[in-house]
N, C-alpha and C. Protein backbone atom coordinates (compact mmCIF):
# COMPACT_ATOMS: atom_id res chain seq x y z
N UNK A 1 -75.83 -141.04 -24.50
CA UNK A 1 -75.65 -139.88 -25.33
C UNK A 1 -74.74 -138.87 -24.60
N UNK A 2 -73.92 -138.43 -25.50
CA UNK A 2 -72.54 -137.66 -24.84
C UNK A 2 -73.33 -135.89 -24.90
N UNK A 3 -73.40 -135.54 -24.13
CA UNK A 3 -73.77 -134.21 -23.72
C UNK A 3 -72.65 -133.27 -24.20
N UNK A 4 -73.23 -132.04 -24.48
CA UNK A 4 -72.15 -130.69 -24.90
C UNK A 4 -71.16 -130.50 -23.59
N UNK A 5 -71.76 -130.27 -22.43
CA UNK A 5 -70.79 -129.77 -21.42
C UNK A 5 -69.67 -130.87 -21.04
N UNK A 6 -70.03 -132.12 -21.45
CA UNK A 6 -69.15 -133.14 -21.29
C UNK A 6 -67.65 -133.13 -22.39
N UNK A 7 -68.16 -132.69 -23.68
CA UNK A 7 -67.08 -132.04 -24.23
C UNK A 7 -66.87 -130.97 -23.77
N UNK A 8 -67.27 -130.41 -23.45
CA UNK A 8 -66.15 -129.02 -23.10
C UNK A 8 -65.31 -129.15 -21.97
N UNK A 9 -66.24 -129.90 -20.61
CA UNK A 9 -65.31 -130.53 -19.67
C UNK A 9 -64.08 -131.61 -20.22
N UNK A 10 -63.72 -132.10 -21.16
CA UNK A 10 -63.14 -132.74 -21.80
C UNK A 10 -61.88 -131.91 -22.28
N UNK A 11 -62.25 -130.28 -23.26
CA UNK A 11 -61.46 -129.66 -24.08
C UNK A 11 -60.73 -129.31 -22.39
N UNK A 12 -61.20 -128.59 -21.48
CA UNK A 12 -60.90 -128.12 -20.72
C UNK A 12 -59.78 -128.76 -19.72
N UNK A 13 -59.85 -130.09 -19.20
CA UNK A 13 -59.15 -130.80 -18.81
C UNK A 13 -58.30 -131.47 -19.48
N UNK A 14 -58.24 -131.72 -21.03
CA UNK A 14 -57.00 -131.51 -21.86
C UNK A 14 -56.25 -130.70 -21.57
N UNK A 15 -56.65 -129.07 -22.19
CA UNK A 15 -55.85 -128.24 -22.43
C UNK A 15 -55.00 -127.69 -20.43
N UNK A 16 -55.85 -128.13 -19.16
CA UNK A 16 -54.85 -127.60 -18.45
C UNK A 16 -54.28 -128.83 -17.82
N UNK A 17 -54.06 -130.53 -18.62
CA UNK A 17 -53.53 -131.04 -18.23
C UNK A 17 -52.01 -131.22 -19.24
N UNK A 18 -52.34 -130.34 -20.26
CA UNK A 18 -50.89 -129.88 -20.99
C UNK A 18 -50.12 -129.04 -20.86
N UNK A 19 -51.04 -128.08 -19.93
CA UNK A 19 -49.78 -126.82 -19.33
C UNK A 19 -49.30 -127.41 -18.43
N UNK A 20 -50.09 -127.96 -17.34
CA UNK A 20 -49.27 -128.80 -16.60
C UNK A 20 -48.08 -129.80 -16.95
N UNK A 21 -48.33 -130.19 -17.79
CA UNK A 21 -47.01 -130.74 -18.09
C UNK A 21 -46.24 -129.95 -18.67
N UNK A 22 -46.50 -128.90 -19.24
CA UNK A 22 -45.26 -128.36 -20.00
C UNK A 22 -44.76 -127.46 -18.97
N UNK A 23 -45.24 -126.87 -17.85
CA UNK A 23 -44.21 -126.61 -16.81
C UNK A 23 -43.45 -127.23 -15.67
N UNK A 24 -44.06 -128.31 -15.99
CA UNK A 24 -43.09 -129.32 -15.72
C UNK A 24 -42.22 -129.76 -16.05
N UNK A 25 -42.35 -129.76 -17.44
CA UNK A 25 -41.16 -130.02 -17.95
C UNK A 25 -40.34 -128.97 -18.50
N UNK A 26 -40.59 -127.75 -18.26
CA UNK A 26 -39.69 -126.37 -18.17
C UNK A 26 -39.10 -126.35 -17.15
N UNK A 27 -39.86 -126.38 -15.64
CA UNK A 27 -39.17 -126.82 -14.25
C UNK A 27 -37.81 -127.88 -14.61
N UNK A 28 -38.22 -128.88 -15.09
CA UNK A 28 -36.78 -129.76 -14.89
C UNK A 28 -35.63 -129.23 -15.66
N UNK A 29 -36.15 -128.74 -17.22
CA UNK A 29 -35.52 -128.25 -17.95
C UNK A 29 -34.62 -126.98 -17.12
N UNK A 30 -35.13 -125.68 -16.29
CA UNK A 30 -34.53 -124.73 -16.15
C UNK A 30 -33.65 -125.51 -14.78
N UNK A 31 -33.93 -126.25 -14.74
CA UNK A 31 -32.60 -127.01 -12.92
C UNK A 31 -31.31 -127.83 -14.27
N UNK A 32 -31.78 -128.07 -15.55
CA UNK A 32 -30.44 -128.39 -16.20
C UNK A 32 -30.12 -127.53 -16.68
N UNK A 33 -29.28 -127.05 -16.25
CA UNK A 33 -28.10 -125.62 -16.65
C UNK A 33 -26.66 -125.62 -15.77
N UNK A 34 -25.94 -125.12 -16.89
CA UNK A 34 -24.58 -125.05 -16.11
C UNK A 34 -24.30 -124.69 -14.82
N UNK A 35 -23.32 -125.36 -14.11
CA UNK A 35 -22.63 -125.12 -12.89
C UNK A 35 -20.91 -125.05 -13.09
N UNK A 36 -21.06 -123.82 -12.96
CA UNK A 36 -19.03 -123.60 -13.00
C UNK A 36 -18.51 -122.93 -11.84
N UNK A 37 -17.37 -123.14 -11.51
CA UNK A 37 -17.03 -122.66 -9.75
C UNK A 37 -15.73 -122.16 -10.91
N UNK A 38 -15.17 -120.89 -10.28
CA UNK A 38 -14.44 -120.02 -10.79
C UNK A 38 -13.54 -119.94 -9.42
N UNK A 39 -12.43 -119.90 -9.74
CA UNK A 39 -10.96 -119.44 -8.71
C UNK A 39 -11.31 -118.33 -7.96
N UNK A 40 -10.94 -118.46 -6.61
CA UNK A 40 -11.14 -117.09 -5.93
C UNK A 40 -10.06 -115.77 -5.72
N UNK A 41 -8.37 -116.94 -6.56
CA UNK A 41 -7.91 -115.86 -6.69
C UNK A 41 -7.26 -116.24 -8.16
N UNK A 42 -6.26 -115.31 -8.36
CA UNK A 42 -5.86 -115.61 -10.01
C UNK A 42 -4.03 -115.34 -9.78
N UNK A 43 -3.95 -116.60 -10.32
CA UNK A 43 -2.50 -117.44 -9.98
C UNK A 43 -1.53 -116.83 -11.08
N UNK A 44 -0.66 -115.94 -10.04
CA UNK A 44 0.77 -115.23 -11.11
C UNK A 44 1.76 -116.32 -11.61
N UNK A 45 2.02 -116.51 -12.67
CA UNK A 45 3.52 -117.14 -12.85
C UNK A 45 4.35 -116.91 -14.41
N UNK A 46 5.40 -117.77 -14.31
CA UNK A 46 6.42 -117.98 -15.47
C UNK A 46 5.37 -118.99 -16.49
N UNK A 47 5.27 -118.15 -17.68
CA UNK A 47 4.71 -119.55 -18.74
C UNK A 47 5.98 -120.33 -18.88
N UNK A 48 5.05 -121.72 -19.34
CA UNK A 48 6.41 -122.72 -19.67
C UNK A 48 6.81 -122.34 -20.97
N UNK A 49 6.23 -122.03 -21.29
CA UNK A 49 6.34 -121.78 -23.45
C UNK A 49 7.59 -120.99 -23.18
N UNK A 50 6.90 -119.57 -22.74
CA UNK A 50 7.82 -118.57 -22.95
C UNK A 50 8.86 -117.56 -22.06
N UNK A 51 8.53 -118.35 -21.09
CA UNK A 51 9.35 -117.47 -19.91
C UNK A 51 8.46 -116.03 -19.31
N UNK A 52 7.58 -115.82 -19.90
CA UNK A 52 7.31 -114.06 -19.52
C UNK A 52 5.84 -114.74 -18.20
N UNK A 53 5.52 -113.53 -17.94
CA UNK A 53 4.69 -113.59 -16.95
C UNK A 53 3.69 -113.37 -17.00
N UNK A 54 2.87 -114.88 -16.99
CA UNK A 54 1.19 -114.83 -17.19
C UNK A 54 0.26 -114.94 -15.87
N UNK A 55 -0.89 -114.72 -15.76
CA UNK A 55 -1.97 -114.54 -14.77
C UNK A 55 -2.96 -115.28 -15.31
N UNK A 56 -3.52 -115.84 -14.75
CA UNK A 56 -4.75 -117.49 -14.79
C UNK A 56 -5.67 -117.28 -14.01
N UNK A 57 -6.66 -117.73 -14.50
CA UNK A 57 -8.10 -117.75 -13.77
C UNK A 57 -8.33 -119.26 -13.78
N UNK A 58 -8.52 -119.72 -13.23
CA UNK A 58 -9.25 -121.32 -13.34
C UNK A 58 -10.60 -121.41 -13.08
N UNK A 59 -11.43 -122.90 -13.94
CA UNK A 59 -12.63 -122.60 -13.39
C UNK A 59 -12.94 -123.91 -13.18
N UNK A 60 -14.19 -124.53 -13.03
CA UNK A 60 -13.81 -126.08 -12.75
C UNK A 60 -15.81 -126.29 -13.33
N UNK A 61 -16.06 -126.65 -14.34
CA UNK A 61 -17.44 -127.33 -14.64
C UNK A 61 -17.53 -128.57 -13.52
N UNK A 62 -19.07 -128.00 -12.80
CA UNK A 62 -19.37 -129.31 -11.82
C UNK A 62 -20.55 -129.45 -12.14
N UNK A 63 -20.68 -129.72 -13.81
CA UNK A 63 -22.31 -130.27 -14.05
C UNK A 63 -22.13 -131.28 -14.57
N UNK A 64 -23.10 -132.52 -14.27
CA UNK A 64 -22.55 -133.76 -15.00
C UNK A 64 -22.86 -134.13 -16.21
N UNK A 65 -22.76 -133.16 -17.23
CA UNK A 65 -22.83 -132.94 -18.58
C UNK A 65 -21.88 -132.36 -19.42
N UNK A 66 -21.51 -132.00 -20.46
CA UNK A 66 -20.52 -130.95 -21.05
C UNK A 66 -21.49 -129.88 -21.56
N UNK A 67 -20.93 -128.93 -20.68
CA UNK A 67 -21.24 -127.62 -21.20
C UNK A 67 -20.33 -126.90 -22.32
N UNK A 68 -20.93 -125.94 -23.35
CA UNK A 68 -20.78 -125.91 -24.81
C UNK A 68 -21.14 -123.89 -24.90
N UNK A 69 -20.45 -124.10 -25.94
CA UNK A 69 -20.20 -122.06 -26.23
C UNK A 69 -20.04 -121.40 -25.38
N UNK A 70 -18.75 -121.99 -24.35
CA UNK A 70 -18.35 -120.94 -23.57
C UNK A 70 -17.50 -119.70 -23.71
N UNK A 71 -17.72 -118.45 -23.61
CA UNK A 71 -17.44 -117.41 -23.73
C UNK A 71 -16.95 -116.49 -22.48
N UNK A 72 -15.45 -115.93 -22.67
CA UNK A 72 -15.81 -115.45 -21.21
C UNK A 72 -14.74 -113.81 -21.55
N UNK A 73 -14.84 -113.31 -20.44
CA UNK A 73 -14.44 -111.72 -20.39
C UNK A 73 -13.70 -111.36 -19.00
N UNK A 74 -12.45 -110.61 -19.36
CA UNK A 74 -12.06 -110.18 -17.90
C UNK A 74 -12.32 -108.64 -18.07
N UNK A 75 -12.84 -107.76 -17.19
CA UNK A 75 -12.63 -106.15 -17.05
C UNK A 75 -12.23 -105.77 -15.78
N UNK A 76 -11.47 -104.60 -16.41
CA UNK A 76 -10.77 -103.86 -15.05
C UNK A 76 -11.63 -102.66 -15.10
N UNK A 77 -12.73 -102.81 -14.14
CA UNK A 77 -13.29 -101.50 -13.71
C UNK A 77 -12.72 -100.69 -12.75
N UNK A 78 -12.57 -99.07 -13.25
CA UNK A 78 -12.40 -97.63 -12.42
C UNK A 78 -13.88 -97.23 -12.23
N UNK A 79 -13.68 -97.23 -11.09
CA UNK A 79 -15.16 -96.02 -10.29
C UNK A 79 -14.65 -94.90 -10.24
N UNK A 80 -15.06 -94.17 -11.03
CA UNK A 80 -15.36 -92.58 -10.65
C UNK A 80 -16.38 -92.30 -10.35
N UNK A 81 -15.84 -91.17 -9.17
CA UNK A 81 -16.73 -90.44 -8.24
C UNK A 81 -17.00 -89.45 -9.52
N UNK A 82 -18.49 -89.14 -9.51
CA UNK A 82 -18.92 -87.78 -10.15
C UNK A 82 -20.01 -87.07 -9.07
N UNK A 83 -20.13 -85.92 -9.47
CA UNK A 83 -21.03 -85.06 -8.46
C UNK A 83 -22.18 -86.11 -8.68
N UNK A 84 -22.58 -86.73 -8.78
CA UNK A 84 -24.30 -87.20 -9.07
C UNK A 84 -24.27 -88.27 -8.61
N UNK A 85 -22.72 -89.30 -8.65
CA UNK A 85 -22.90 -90.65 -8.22
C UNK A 85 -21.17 -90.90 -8.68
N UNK A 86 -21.57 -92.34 -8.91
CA UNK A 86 -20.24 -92.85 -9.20
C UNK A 86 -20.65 -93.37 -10.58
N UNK A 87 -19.21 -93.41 -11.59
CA UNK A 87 -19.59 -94.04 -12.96
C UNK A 87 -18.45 -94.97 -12.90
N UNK A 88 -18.95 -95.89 -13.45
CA UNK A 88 -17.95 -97.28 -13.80
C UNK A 88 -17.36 -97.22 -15.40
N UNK A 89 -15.55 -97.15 -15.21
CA UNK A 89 -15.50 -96.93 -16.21
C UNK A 89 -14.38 -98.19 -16.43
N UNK A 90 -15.31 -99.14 -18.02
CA UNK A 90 -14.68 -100.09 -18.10
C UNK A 90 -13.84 -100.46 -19.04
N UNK A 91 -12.33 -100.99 -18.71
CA UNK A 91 -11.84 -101.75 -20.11
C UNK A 91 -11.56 -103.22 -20.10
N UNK A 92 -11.69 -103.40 -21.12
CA UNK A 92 -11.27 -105.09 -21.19
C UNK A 92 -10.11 -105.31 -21.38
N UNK A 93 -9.78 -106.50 -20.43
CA UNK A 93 -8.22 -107.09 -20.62
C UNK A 93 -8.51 -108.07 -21.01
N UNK A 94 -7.16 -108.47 -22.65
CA UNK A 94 -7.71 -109.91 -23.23
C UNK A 94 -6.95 -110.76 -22.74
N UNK A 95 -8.01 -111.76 -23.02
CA UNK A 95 -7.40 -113.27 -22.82
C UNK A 95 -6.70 -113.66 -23.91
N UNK A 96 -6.08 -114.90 -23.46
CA UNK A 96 -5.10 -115.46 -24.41
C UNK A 96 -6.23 -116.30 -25.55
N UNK A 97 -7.29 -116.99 -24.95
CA UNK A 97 -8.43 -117.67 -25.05
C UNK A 97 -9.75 -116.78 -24.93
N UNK A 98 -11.14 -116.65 -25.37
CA UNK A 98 -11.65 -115.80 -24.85
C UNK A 98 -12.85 -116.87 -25.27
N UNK A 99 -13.44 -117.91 -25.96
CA UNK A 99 -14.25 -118.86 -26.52
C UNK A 99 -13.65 -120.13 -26.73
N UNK A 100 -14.64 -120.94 -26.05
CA UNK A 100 -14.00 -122.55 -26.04
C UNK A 100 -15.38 -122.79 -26.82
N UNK A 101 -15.30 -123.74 -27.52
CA UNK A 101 -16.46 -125.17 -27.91
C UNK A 101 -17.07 -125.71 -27.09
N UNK A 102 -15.69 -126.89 -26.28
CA UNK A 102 -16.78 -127.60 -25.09
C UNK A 102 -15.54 -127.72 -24.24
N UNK A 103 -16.71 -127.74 -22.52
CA UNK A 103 -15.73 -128.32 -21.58
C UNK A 103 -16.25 -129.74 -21.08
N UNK A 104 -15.11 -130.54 -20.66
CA UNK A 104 -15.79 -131.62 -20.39
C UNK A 104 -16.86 -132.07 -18.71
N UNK A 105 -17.74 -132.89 -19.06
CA UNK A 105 -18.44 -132.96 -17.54
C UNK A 105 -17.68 -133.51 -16.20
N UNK A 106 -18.12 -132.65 -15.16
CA UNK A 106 -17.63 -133.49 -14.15
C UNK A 106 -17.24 -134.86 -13.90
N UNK A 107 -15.77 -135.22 -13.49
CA UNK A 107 -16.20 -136.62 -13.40
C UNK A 107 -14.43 -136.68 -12.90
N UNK A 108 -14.62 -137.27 -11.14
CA UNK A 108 -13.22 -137.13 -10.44
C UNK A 108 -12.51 -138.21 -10.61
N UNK A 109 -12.99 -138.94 -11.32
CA UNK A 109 -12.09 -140.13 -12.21
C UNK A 109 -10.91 -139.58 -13.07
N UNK A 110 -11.40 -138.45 -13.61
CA UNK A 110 -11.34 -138.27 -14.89
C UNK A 110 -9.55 -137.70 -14.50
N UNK A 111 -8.17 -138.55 -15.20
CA UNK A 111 -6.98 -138.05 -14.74
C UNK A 111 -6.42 -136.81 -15.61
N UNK A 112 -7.04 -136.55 -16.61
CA UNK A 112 -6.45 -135.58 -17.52
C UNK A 112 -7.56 -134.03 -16.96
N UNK A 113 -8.10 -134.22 -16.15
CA UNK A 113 -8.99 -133.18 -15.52
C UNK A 113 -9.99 -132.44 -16.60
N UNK A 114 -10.17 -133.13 -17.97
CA UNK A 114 -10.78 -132.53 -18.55
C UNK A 114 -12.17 -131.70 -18.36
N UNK A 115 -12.91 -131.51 -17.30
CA UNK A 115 -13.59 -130.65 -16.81
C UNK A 115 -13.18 -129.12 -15.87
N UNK A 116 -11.95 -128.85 -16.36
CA UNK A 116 -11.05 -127.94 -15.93
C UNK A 116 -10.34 -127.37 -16.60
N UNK A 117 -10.60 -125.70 -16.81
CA UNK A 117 -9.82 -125.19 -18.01
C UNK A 117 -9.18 -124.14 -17.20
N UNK A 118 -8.01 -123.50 -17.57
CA UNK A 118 -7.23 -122.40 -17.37
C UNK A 118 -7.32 -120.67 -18.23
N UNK A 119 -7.82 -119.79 -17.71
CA UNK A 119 -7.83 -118.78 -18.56
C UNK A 119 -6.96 -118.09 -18.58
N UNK A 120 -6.15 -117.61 -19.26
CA UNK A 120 -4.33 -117.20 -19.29
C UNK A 120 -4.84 -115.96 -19.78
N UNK A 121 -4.43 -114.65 -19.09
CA UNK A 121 -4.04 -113.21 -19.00
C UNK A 121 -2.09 -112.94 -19.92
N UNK A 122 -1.94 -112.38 -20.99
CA UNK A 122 -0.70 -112.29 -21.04
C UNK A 122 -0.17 -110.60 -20.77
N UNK A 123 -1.28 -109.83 -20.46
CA UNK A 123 -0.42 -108.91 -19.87
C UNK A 123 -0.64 -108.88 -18.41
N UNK A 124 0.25 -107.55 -18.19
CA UNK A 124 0.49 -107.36 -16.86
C UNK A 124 -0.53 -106.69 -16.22
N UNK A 125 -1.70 -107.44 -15.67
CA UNK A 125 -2.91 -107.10 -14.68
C UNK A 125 -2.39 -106.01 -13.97
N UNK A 126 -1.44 -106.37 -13.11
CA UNK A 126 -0.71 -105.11 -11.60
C UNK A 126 -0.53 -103.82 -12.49
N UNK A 127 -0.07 -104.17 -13.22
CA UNK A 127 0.57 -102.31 -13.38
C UNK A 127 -1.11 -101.65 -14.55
N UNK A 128 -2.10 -102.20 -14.79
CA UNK A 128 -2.96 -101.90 -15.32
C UNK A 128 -4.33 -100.94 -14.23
N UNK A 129 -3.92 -102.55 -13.21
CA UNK A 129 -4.62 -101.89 -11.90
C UNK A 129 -4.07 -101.06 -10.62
N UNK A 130 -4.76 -99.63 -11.24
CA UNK A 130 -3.52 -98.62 -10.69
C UNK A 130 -3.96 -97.80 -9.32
N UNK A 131 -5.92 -98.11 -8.93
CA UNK A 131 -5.51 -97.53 -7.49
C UNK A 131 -6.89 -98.77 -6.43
N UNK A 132 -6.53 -97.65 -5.82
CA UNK A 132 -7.95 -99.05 -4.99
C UNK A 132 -9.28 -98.75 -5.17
N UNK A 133 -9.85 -97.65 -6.31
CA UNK A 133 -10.97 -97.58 -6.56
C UNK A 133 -11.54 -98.41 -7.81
N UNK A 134 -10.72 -99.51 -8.09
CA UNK A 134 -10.20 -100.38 -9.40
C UNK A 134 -10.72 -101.79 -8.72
N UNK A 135 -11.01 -102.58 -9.41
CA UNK A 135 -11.11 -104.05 -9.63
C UNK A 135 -11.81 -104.74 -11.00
N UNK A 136 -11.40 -105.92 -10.42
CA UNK A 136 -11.09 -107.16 -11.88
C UNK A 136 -12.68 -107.63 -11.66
N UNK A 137 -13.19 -107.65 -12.78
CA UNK A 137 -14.57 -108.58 -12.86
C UNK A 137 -14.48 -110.01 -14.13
N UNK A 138 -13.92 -111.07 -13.94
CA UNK A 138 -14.22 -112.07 -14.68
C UNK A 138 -15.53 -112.50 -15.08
N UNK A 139 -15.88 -112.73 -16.63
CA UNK A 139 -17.41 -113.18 -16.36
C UNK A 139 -17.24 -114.29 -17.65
N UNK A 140 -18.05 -114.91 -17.35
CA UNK A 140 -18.32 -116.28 -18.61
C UNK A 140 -19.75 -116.85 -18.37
N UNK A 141 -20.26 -117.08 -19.86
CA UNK A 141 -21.17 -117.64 -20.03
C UNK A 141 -21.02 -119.36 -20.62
N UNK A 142 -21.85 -120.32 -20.55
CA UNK A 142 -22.04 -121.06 -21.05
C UNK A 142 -23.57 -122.05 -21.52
N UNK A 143 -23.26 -123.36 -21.91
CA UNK A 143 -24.73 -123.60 -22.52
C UNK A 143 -24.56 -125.25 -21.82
N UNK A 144 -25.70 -125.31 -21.46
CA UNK A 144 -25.98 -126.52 -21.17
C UNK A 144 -26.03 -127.18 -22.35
N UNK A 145 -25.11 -128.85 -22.76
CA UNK A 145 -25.11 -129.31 -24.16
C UNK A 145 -26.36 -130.43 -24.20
N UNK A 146 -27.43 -130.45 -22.78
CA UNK A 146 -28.46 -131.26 -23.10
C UNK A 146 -29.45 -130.30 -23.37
N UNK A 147 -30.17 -129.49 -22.58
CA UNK A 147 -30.72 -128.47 -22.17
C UNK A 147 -30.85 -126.90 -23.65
N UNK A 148 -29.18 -126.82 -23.82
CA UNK A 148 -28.85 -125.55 -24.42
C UNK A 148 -29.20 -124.56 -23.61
N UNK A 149 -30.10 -123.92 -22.16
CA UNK A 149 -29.72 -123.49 -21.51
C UNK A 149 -28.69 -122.75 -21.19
N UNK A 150 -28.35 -121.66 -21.12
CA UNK A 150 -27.22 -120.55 -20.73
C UNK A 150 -27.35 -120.07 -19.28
N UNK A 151 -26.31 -120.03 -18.86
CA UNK A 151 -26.02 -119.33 -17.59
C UNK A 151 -24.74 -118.24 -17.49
N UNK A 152 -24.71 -117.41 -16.69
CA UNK A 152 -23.95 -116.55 -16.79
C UNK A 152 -23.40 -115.96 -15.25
N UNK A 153 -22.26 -116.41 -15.06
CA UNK A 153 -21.70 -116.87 -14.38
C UNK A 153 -20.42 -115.28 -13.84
N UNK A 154 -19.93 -114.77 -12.70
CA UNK A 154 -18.91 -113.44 -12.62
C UNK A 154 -18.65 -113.78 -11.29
N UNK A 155 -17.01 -113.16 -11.41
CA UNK A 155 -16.44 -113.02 -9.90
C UNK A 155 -15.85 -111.57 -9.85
N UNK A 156 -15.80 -111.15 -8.74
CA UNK A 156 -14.98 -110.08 -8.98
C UNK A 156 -13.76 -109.87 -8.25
N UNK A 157 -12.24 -109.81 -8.67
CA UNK A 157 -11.67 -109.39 -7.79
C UNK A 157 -11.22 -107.77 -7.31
N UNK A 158 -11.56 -107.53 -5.93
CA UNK A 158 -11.49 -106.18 -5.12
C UNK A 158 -10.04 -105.29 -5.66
N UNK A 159 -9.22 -106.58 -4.80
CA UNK A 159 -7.92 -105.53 -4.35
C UNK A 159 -6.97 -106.82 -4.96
N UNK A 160 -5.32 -106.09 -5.36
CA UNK A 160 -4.66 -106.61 -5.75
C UNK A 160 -4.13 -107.65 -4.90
N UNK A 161 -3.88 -107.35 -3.91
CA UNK A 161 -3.01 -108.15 -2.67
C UNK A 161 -3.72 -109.10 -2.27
N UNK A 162 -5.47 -109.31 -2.12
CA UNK A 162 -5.84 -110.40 -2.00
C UNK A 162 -6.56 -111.65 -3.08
N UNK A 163 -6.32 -110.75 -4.52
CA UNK A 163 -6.80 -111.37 -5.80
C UNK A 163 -5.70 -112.08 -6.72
N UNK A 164 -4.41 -111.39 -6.03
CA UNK A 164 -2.98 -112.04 -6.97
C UNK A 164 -2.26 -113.09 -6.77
N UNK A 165 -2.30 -114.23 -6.30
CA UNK A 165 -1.52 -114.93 -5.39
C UNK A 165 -0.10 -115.66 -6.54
N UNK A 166 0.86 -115.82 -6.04
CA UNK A 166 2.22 -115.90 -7.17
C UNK A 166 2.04 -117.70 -7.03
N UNK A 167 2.07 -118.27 -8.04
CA UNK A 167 2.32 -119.89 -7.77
C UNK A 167 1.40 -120.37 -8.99
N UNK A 168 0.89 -121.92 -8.93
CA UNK A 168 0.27 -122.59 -9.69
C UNK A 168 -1.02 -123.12 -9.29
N UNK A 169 -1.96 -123.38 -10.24
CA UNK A 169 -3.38 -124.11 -9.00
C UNK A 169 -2.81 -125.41 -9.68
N UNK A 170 -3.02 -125.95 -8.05
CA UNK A 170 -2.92 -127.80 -7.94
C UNK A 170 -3.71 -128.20 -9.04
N UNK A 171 -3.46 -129.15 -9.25
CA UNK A 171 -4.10 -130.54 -10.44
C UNK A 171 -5.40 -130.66 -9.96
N UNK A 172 -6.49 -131.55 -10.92
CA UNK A 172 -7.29 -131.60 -10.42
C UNK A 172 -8.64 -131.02 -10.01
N UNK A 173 -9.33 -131.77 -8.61
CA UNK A 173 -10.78 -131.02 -8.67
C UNK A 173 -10.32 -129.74 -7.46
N UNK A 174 -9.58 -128.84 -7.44
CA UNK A 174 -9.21 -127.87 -6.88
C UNK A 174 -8.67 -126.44 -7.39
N UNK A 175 -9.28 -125.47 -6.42
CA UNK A 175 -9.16 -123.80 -7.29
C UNK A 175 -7.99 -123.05 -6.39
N UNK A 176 -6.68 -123.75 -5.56
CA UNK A 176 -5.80 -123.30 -4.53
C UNK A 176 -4.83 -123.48 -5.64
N UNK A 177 -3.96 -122.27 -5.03
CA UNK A 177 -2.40 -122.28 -6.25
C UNK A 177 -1.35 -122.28 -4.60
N UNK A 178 -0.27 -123.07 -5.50
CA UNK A 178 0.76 -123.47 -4.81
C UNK A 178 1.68 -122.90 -5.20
């Protein structure tokens, strides 16, 4: 004969052998989320299209999945000093691109580098950023396409002279401009 406390020891060891699993399987779930490595500096040059002079951010997805609704933002923050503190005062510079669909997953096989996108600036960053209390903050989000998971991802660059470099970034699984 099955006793009362034997059901309840029963309901009881159900119900915390299902939380247990379900943070478990939130644990694995929150380790699948995007990984994107962003350029440390942002590569001046001649577009091929048009001759005029564009500025690039590169970023490089190193998750072995395709990440999906990526969204991203450049701002040129001014700090002003005020008697009380400092205020950040921000504008956005657009991209040529500012929302992709999907990028593709890591994979150094891969010859068309499709896990590697370019973010193209078509105005002129330098003459926008006008003293040294100024810098560039890139930021992008994306979604893990197993997961759906979001991460949100920023770099910032300081100073012009060490954030501008004139050339191209190499092919490939690399964030260096030549």
């Amino acid at each position: 004969m099955i006793r009362m406390n034997d059901y309840l020891l029963a309901i009881i060891i159900g119900v915390l052998s299902s939380f247990v699993a379900s943070l478990i399987f939130l644990l694995f779930l929150t380790r699948v989320r995007p990984n994107i490595v962003i350029s440390n500096q942002i590569a001046k040059s001649k577009s091929l299209k048009t001759g005029e002079l564009v500025y690039i951010i590169r970023i490089i997805n190193k998750t072995k999945r395709p990440i999906i609704d990526i969204k991203a933002q450049l701002h040129l923050i001014n700090l002003v000093v005020m008697p009380g503190g400092v205020i950040k005062n921000t504008k956005i510079i657009a991209l040529k691109t500012s929302e992709i669909m999907e990028i593709s997953k890591f994979d150094s096989k891969d010859k068309m580098w499709n896990y590697a996108y370019r973010f193209i600036v078509d105005e002129n960053i330098e003459t926008k950023w006008e003293n040294s209390h100024s810098f560039l903050r890139f930021k992008i989000s994306a979604k893990d396409s197993l997961s759906g998971f979001s991460r949100v991802f920023s770099k910032n660059y300081h100073t012009k002279i060490n954030s501008i470099q004139e050339g191209k970034f190499e092919a490939g699984n690399s964030l260096e401009i030549k």
